[in-house]
Protein backbone atom coordinates (compact mmCIF):
# COMPACT_ATOMS: atom_id res chain seq x y z
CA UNK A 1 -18.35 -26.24 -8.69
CA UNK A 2 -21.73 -24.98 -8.56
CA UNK A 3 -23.09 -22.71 -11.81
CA UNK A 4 -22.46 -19.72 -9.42
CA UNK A 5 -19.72 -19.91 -6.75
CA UNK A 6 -20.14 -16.73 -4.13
CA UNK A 7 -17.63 -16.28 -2.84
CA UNK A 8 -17.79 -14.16 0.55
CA UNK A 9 -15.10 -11.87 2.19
CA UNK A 10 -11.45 -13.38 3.59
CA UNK A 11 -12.56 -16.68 2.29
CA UNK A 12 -10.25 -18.04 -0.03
CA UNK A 13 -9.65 -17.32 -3.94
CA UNK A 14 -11.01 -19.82 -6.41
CA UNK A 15 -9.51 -20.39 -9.74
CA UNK A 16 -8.73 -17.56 -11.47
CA UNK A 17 -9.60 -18.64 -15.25
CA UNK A 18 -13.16 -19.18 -13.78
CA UNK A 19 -15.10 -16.09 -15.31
CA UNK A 20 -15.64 -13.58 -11.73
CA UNK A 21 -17.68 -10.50 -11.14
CA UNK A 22 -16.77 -8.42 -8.36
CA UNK A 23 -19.70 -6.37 -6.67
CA UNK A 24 -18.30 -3.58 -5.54
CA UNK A 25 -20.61 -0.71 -4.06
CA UNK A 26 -21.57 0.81 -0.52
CA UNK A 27 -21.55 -1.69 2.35
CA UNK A 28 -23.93 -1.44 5.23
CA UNK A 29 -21.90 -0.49 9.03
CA UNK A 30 -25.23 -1.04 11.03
CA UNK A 31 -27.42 -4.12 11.52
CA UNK A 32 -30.66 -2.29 10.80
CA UNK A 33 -29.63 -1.19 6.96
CA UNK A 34 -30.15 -4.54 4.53
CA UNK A 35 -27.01 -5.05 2.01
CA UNK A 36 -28.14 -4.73 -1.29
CA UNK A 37 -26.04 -7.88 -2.21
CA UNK A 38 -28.13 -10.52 -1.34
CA UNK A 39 -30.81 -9.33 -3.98
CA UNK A 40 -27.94 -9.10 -6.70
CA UNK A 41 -26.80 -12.76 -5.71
CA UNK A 42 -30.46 -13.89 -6.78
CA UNK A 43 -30.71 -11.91 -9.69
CA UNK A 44 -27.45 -13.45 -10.95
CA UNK A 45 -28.28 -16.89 -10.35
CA UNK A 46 -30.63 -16.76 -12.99
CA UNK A 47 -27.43 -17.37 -15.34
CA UNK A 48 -27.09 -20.50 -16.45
CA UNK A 49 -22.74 -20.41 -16.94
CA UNK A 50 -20.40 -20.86 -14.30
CA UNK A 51 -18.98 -17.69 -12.98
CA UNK A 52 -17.53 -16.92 -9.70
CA UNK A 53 -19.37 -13.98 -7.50
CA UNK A 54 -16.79 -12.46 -4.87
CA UNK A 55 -18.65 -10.59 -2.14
CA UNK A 56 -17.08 -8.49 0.27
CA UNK A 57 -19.04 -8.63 3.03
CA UNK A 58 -19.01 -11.70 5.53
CA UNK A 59 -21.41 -14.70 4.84
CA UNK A 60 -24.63 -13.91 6.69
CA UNK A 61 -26.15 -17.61 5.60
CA UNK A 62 -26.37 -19.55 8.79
CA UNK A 63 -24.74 -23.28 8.29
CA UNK A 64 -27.19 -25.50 7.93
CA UNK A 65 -26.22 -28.10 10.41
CA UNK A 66 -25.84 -25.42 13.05
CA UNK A 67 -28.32 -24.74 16.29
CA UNK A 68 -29.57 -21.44 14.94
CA UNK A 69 -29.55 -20.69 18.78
CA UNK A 70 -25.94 -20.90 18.71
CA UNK A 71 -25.57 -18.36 15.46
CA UNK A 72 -23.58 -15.21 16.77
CA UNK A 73 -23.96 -12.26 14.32
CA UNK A 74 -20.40 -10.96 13.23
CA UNK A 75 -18.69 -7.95 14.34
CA UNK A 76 -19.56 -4.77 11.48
CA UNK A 77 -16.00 -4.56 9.65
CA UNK A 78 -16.74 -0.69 9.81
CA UNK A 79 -13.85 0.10 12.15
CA UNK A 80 -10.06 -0.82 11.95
CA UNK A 81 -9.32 -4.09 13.92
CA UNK A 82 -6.50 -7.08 12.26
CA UNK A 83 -10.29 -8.16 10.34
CA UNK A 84 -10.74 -5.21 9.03
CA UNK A 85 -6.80 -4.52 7.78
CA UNK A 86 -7.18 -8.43 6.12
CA UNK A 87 -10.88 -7.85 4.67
CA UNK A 88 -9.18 -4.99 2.90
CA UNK A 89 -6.14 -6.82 1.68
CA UNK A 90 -8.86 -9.38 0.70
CA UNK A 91 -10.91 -7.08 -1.35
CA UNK A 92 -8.07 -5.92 -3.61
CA UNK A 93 -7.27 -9.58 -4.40
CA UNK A 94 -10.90 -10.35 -5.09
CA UNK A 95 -10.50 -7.17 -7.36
CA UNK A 96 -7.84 -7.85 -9.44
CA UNK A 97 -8.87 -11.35 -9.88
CA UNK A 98 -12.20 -10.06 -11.16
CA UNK A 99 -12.97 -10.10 -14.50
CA UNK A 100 -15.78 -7.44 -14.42
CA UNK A 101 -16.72 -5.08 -11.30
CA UNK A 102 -19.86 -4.18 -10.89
CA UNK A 103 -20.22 -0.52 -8.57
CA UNK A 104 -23.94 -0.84 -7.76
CA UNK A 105 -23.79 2.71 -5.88
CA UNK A 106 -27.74 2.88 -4.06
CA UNK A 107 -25.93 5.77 -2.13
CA UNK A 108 -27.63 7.25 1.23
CA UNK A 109 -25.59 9.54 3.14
CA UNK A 110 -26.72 8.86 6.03
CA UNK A 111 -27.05 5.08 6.04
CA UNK A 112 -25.08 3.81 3.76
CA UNK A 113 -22.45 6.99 2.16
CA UNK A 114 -20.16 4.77 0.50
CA UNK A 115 -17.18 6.27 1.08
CA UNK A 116 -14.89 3.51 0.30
CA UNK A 117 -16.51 2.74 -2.82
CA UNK A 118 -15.51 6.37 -3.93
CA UNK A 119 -11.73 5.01 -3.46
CA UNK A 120 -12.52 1.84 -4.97
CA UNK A 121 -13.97 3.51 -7.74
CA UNK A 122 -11.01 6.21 -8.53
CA UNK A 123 -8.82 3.59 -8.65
CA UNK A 124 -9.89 1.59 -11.03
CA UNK A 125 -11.21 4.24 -13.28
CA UNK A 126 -7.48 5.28 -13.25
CA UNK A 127 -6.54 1.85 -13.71
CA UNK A 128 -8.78 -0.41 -15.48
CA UNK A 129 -12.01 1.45 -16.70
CA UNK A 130 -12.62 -1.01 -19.16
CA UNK A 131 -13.70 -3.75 -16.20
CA UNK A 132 -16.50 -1.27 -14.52
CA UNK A 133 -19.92 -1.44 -14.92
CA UNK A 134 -21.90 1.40 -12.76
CA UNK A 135 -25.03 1.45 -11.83
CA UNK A 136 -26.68 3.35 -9.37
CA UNK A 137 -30.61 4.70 -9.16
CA UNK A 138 -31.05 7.89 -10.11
CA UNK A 139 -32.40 8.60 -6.59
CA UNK A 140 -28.65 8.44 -4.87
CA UNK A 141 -27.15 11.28 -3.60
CA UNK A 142 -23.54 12.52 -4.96
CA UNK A 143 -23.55 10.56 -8.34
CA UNK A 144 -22.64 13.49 -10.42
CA UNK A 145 -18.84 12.82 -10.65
CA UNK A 146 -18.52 9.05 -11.03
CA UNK A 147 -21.60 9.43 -13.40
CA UNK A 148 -19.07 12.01 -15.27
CA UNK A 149 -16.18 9.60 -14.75
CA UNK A 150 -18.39 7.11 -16.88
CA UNK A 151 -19.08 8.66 -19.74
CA UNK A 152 -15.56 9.91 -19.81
CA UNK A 153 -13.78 6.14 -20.26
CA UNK A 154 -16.34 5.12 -21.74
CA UNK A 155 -18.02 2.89 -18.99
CA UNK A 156 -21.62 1.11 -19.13
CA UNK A 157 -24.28 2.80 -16.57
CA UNK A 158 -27.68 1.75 -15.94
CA UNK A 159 -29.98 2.96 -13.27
CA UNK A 160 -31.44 -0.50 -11.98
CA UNK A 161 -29.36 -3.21 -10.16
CA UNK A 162 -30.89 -5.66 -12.75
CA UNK A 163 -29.83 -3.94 -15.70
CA UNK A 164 -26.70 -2.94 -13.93
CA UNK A 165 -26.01 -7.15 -13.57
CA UNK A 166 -27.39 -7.49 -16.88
CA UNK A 167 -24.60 -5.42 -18.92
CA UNK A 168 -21.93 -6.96 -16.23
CA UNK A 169 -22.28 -10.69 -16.81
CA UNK A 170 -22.48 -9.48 -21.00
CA UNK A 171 -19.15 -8.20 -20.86
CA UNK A 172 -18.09 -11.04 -18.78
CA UNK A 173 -19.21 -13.89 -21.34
CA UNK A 174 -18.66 -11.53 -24.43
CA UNK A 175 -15.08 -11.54 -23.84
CA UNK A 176 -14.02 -15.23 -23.40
């Protein structure tokens, strides 16, 4: 296994006593908005223990081997279709099996509102608070509550992605 394994929506689970970070946070619909994971998969690959990375959005990465001609970019999982109803189902495996999920929350309302991530997020605070990590600039719109939420259980915040991945993969390797 490489140091870090990504791995990248309705692929399948690796082994779950392999330390994992979820990162959970608002996913672009439109081809002109940039995810925001790509940069967080480079930060963490600084990190020199094995951990697994679950991701869920598709794999952008063209395959090497392939005619980059032939590269078809994949449908937006922003509206209900049988990929949609297993990326979700996919998600809350990847979640559970996480040992630390990191809501990086950059929210825009009109680009990128995050919607899900507000359901994500209520759930586990409800659930499991002490797996969360938020982070979110303190530019995004409608952070109040899940700021409140925080400080309430008791859950890290930081207001760079960096530090946000930072306190993450500290509670991941401080606990095992």
């Amino acid at each position: 296994m490489d140091r870090v394994h990504v791995v990248y929506s309705l692929q399948d689970y690796p082994d779950p006593k392999t330390p994992s970070l979820f990162l959970a946070g608002p996913t672009p619909r439109k081809a002109t908005v940039q995810s925001w994971r790509p940069k967080a998969l480079k930060m963490i690959e600084r990190y020199c223990q094995e951990l697994v990375v679950y991701v869920p959005e598709q794999n952008q990465d063209p395959n090497p081997d392939q005619d980059p001609d032939a590269i078809q970019e994949p449908e937006p999982l922003n509206k209900w279709s049988p990929d949609r109803e297993e990326h979700i189902i996919w998600n809350r495996g990847a979640l559970i099996r996480s040992r630390v999920i990191l809501f990086w929350v950059d929210r825009h309302l009109k680009n990128m509102p995050g919607f899900r991530t507000n359901t994500e997020w209520g759930f586990w605070t409800g659930h499991d608070p002490s797996k969360l990590v938020l982070a979110f600039p303190k530019k995004a719109s409608g952070m109040r509550g899940m700021n409140n939420d925080a400080h309430c259980y008791n859950i890290p915040t930081a207001h760079s992605l960096s530090r946000g991945i930072d306190i993450a993969l500290e509670k991941i390797f401080s606990t095992h």
